[in-house]
N, C-alpha and C. Protein backbone atom coordinates (compact mmCIF):
# COMPACT_ATOMS: atom_id res chain seq x y z
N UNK A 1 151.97 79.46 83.08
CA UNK A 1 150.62 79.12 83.49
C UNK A 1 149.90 80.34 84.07
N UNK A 2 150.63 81.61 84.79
CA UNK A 2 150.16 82.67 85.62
C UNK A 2 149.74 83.52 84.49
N UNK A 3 149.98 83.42 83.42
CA UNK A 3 149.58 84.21 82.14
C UNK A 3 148.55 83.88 81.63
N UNK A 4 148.39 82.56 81.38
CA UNK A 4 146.92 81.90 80.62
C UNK A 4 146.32 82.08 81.71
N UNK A 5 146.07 81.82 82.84
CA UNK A 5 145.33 82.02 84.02
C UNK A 5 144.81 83.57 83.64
N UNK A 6 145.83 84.44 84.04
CA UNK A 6 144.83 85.87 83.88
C UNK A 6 144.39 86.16 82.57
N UNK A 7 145.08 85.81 81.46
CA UNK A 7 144.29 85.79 79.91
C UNK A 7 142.59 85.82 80.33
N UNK A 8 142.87 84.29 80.67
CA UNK A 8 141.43 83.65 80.57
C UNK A 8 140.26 84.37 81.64
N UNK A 9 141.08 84.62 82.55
CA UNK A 9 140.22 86.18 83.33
C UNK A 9 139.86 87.20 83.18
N UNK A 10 140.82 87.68 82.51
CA UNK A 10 140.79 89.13 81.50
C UNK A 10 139.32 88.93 80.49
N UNK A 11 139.66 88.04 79.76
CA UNK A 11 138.53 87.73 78.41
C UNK A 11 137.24 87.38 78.99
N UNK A 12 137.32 87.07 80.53
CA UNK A 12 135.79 86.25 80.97
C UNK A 12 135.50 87.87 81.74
N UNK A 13 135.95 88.95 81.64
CA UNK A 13 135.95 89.93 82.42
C UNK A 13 134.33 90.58 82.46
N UNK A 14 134.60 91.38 81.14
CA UNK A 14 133.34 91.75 80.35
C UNK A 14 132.01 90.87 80.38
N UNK A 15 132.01 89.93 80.34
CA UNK A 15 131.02 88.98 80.12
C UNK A 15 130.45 88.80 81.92
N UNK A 16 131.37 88.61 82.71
CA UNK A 16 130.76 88.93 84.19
C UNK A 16 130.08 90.14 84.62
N UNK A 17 130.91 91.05 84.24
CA UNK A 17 130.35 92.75 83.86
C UNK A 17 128.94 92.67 83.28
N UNK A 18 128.73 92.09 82.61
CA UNK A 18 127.15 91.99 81.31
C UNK A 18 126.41 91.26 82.20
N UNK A 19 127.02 90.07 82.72
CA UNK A 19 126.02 89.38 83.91
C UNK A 19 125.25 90.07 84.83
N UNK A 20 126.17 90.98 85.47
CA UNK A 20 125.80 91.53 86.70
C UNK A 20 124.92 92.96 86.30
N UNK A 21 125.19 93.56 84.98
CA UNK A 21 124.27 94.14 84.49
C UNK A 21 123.21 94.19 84.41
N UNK A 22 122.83 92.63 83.67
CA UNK A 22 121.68 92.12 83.08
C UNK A 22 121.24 92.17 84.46
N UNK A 23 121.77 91.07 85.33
CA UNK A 23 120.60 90.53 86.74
C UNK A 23 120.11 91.85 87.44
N UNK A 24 120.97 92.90 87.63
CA UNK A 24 120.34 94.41 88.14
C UNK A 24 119.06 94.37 87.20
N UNK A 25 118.96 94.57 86.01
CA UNK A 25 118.07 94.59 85.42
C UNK A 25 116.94 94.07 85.20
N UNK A 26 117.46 92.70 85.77
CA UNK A 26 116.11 91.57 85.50
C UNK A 26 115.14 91.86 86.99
N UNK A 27 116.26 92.23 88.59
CA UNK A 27 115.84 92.61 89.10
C UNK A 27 114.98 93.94 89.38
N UNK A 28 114.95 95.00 88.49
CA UNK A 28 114.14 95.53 88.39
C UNK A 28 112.76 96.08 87.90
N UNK A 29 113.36 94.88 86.75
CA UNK A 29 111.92 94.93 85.86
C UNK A 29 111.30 93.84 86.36
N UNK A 30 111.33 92.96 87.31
CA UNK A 30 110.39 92.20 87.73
C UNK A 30 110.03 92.44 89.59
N UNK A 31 110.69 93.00 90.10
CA UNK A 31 110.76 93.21 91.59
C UNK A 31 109.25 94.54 91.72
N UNK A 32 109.15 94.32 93.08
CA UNK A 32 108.11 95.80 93.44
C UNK A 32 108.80 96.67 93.23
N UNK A 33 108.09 98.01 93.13
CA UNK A 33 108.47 99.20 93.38
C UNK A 33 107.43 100.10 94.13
N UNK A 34 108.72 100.75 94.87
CA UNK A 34 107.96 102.02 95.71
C UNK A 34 107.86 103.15 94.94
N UNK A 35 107.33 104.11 95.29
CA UNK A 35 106.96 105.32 94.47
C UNK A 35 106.61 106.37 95.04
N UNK A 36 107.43 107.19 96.06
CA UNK A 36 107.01 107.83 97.34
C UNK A 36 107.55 109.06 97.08
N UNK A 37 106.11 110.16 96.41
CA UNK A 37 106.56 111.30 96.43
C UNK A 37 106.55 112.61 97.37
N UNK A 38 106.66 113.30 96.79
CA UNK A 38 106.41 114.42 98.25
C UNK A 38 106.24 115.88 97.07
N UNK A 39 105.39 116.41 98.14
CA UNK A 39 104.80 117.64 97.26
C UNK A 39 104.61 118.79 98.00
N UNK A 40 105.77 120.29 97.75
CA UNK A 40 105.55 121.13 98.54
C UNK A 40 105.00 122.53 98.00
N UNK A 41 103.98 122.78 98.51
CA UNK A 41 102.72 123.74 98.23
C UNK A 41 103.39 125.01 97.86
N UNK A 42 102.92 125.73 96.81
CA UNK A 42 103.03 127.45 96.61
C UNK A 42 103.30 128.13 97.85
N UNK A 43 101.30 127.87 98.29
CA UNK A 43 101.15 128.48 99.58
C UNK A 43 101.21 127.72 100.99
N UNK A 44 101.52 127.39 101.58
CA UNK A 44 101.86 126.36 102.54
C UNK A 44 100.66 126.30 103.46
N UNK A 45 100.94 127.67 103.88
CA UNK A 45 99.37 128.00 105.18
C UNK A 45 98.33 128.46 104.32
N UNK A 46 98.21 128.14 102.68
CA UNK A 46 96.50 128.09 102.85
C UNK A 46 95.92 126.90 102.94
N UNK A 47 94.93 126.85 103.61
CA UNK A 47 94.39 125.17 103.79
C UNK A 47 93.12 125.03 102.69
N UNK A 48 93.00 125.78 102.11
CA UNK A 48 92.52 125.49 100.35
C UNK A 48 93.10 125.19 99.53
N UNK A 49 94.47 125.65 99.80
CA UNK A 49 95.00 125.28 98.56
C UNK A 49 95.43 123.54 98.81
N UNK A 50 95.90 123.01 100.36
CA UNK A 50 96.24 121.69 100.66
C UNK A 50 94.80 120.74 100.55
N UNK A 51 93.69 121.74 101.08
CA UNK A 51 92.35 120.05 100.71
C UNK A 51 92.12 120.07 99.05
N UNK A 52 92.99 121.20 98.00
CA UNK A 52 92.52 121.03 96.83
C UNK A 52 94.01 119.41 96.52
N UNK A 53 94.73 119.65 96.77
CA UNK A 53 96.19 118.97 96.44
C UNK A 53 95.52 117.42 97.19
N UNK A 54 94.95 117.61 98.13
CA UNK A 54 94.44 116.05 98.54
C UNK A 54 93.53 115.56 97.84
N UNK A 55 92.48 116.23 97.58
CA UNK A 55 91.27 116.20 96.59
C UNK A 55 91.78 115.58 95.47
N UNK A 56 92.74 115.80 94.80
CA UNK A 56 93.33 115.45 93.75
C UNK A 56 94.20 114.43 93.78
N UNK A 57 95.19 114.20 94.95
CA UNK A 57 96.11 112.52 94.93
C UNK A 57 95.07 111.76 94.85
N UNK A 58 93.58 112.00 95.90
CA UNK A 58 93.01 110.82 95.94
C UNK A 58 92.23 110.71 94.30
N UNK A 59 92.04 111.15 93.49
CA UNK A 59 91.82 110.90 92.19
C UNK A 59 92.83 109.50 91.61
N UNK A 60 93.90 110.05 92.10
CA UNK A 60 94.99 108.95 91.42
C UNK A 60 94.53 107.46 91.93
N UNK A 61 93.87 107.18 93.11
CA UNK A 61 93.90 105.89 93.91
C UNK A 61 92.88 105.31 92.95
N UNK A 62 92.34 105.64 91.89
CA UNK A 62 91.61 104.73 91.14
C UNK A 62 91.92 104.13 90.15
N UNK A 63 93.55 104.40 89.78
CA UNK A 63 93.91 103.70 88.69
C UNK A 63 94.67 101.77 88.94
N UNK A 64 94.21 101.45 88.14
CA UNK A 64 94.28 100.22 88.36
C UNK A 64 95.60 99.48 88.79
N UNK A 65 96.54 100.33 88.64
CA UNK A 65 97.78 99.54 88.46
C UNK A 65 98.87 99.47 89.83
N UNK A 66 98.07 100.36 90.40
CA UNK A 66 98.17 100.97 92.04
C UNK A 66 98.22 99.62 93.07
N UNK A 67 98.97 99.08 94.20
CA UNK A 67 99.08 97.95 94.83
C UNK A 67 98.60 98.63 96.50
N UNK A 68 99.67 99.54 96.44
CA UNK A 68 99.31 100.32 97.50
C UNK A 68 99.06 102.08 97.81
N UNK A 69 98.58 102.44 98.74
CA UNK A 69 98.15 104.02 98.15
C UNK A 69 98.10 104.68 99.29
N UNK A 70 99.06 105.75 99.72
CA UNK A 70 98.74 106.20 101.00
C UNK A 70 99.41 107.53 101.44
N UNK A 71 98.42 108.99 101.43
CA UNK A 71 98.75 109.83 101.64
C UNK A 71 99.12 110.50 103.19
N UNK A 72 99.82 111.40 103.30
CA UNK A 72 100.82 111.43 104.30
C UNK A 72 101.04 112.91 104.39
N UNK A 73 101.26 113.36 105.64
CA UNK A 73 101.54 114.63 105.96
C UNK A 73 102.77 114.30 106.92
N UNK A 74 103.93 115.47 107.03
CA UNK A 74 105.00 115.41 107.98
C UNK A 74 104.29 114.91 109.53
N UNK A 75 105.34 113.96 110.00
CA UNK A 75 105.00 113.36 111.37
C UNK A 75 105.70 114.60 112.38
N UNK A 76 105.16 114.46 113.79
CA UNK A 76 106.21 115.42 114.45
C UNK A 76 106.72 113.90 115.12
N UNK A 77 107.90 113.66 114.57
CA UNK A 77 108.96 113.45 115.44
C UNK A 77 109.74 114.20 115.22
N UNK A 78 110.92 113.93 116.27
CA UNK A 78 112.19 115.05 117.08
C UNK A 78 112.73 115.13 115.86
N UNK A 79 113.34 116.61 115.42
CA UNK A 79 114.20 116.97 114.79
C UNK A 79 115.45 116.47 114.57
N UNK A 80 115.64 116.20 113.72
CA UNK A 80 117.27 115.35 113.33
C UNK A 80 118.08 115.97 112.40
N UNK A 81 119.23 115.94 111.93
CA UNK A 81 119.39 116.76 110.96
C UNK A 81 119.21 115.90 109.27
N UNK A 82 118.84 114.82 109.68
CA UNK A 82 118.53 114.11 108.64
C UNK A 82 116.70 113.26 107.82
N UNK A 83 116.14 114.37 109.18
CA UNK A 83 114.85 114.32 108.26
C UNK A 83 114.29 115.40 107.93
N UNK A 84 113.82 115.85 106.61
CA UNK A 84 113.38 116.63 106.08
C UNK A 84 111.80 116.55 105.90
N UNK A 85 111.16 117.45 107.02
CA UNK A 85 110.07 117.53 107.02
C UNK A 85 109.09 118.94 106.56
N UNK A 86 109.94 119.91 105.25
CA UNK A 86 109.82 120.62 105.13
C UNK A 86 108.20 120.47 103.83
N UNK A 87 108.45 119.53 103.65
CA UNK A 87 106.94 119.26 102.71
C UNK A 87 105.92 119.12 103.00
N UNK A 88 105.20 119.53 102.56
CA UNK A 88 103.10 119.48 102.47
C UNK A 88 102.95 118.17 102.71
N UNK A 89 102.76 117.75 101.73
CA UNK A 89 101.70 116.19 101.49
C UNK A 89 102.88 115.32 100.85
N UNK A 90 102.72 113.89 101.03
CA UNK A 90 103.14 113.01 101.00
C UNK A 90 102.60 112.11 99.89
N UNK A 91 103.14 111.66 98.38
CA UNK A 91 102.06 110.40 98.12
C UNK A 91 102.92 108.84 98.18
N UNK A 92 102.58 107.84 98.85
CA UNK A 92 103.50 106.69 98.92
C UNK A 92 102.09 105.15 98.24
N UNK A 93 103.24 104.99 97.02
CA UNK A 93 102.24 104.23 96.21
C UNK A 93 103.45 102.83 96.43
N UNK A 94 102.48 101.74 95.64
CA UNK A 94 103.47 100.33 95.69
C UNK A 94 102.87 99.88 94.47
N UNK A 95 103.87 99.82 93.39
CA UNK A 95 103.51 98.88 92.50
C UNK A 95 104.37 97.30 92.39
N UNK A 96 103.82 96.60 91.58
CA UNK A 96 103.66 94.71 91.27
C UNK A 96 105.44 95.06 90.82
N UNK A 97 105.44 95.72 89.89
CA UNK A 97 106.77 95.74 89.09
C UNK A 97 106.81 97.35 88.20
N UNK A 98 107.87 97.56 87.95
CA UNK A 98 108.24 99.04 86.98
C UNK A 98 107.18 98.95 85.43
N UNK A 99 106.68 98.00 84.82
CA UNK A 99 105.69 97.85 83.77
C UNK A 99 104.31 98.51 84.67
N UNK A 100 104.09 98.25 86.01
CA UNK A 100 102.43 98.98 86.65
C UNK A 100 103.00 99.60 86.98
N UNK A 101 104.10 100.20 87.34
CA UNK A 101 104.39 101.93 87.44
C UNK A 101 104.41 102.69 85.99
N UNK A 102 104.93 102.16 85.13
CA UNK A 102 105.05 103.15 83.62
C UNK A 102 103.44 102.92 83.22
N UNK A 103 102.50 101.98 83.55
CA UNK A 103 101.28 102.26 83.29
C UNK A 103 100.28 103.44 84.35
N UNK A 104 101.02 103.12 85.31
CA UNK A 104 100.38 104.78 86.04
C UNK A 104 100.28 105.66 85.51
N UNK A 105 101.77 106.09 85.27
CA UNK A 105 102.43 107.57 85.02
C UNK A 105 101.89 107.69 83.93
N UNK A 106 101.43 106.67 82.51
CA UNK A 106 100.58 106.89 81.63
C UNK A 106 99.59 106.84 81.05
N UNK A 107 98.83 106.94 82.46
CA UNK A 107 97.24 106.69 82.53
C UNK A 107 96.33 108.05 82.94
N UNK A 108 95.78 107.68 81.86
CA UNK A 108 94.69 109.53 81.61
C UNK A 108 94.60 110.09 83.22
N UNK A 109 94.12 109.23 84.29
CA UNK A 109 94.06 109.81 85.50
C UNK A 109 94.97 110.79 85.62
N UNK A 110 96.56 110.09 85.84
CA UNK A 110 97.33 110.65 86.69
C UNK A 110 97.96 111.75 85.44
N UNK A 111 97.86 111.88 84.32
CA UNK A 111 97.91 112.51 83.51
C UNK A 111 97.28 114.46 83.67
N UNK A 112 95.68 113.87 84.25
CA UNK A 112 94.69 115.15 84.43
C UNK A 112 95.12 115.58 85.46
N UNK A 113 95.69 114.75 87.05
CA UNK A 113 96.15 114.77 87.90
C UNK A 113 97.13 116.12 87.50
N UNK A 114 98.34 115.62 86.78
CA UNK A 114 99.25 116.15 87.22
C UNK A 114 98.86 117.86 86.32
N UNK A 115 97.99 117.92 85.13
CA UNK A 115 97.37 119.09 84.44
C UNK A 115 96.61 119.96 85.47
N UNK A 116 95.85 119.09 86.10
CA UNK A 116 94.35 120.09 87.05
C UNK A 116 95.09 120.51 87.83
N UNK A 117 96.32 119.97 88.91
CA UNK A 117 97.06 120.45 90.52
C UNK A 117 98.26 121.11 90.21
N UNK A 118 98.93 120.43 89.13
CA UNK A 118 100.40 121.06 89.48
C UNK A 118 100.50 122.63 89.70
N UNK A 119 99.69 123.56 89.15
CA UNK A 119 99.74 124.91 89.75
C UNK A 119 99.95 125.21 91.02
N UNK A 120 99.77 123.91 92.08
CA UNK A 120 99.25 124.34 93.82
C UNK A 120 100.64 124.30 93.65
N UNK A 121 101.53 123.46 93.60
CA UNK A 121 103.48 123.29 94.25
C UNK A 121 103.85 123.95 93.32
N UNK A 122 105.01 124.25 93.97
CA UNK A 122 106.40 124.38 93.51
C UNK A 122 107.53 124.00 93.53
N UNK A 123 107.20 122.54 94.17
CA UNK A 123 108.22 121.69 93.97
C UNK A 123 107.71 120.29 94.45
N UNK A 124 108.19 119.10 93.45
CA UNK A 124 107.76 118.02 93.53
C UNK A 124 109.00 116.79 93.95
N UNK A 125 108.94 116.19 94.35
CA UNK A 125 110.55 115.08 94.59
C UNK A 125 109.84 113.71 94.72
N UNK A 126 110.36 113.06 93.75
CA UNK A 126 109.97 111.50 93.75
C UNK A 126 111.07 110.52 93.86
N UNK A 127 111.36 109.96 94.82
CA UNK A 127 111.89 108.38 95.29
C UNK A 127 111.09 107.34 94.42
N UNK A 128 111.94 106.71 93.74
CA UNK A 128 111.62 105.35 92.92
C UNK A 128 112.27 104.59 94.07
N UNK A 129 112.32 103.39 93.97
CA UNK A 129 112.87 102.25 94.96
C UNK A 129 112.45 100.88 94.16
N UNK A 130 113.29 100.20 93.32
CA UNK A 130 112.55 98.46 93.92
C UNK A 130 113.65 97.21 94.83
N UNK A 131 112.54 96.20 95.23
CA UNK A 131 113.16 95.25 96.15
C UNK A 131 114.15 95.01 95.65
N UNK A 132 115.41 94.54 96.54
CA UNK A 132 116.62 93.44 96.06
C UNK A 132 116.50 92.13 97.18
């Protein structure tokens, strides 16, 4: 009986595996997502080159697919060794689900966006996130 027992476990193995696959999946293509990038400048201390880099996220806040929209500069709180406040500007967006994020990222705006500015950084880092 201790044999057919794990048989029948063994064979239902994969198929639990595919379950738990799928539901990650279902949870992400239907859950919010965050979208919180960070953007650190060529020149750091010119402050032309940072009101041009703001000038330009806020371009992005007109695309439709946007839930939430909110630019950000390093806070001074106390030094930790686990926050990294070595970046310029901040962009922290919220979309409905990952379908109004892939319509951002391919929407003429954020498209010109990323053509007209990307010269100001030299380095960009984006956090995806959705709910569980």
């Amino acid at each position: 009986m201790e044999k057919q027992t794990r048989r029948i476990f063994l064979a239902g193995a994969p198929l639990a595996a595919l379950t738990v696959i799928t539901s990650s999946f279902a949870v992400e293509k239907s859950g919010l997502l965050i979208h919180h990038v960070f953007f650190w400048l060529k020149n750091p201390s010119s402050k032309e080159d940072f009101q041009k880099l703001i000038e330009g996220i806020k371009t992005l806040q007109q695309i439709e697919a946007l839930s939430e929209f909110v630019i950000g500069i390093p806070a001074q709180t106390p030094k930790r060794s686990v926050i990294d406040d070595s970046y310029s500007v901040s962009l922290f967006t919220r979309f409905q689900d990952v379908l109004a994020h892939n319509a951002y990222q391919d929407h003429p705006i954020h498209k010109k966006f990323v053509e007209k500015y990307s010269s100001l950084w030299n380095k960009v880092q984006v956090y995806d996130s959705v709910n569980i």
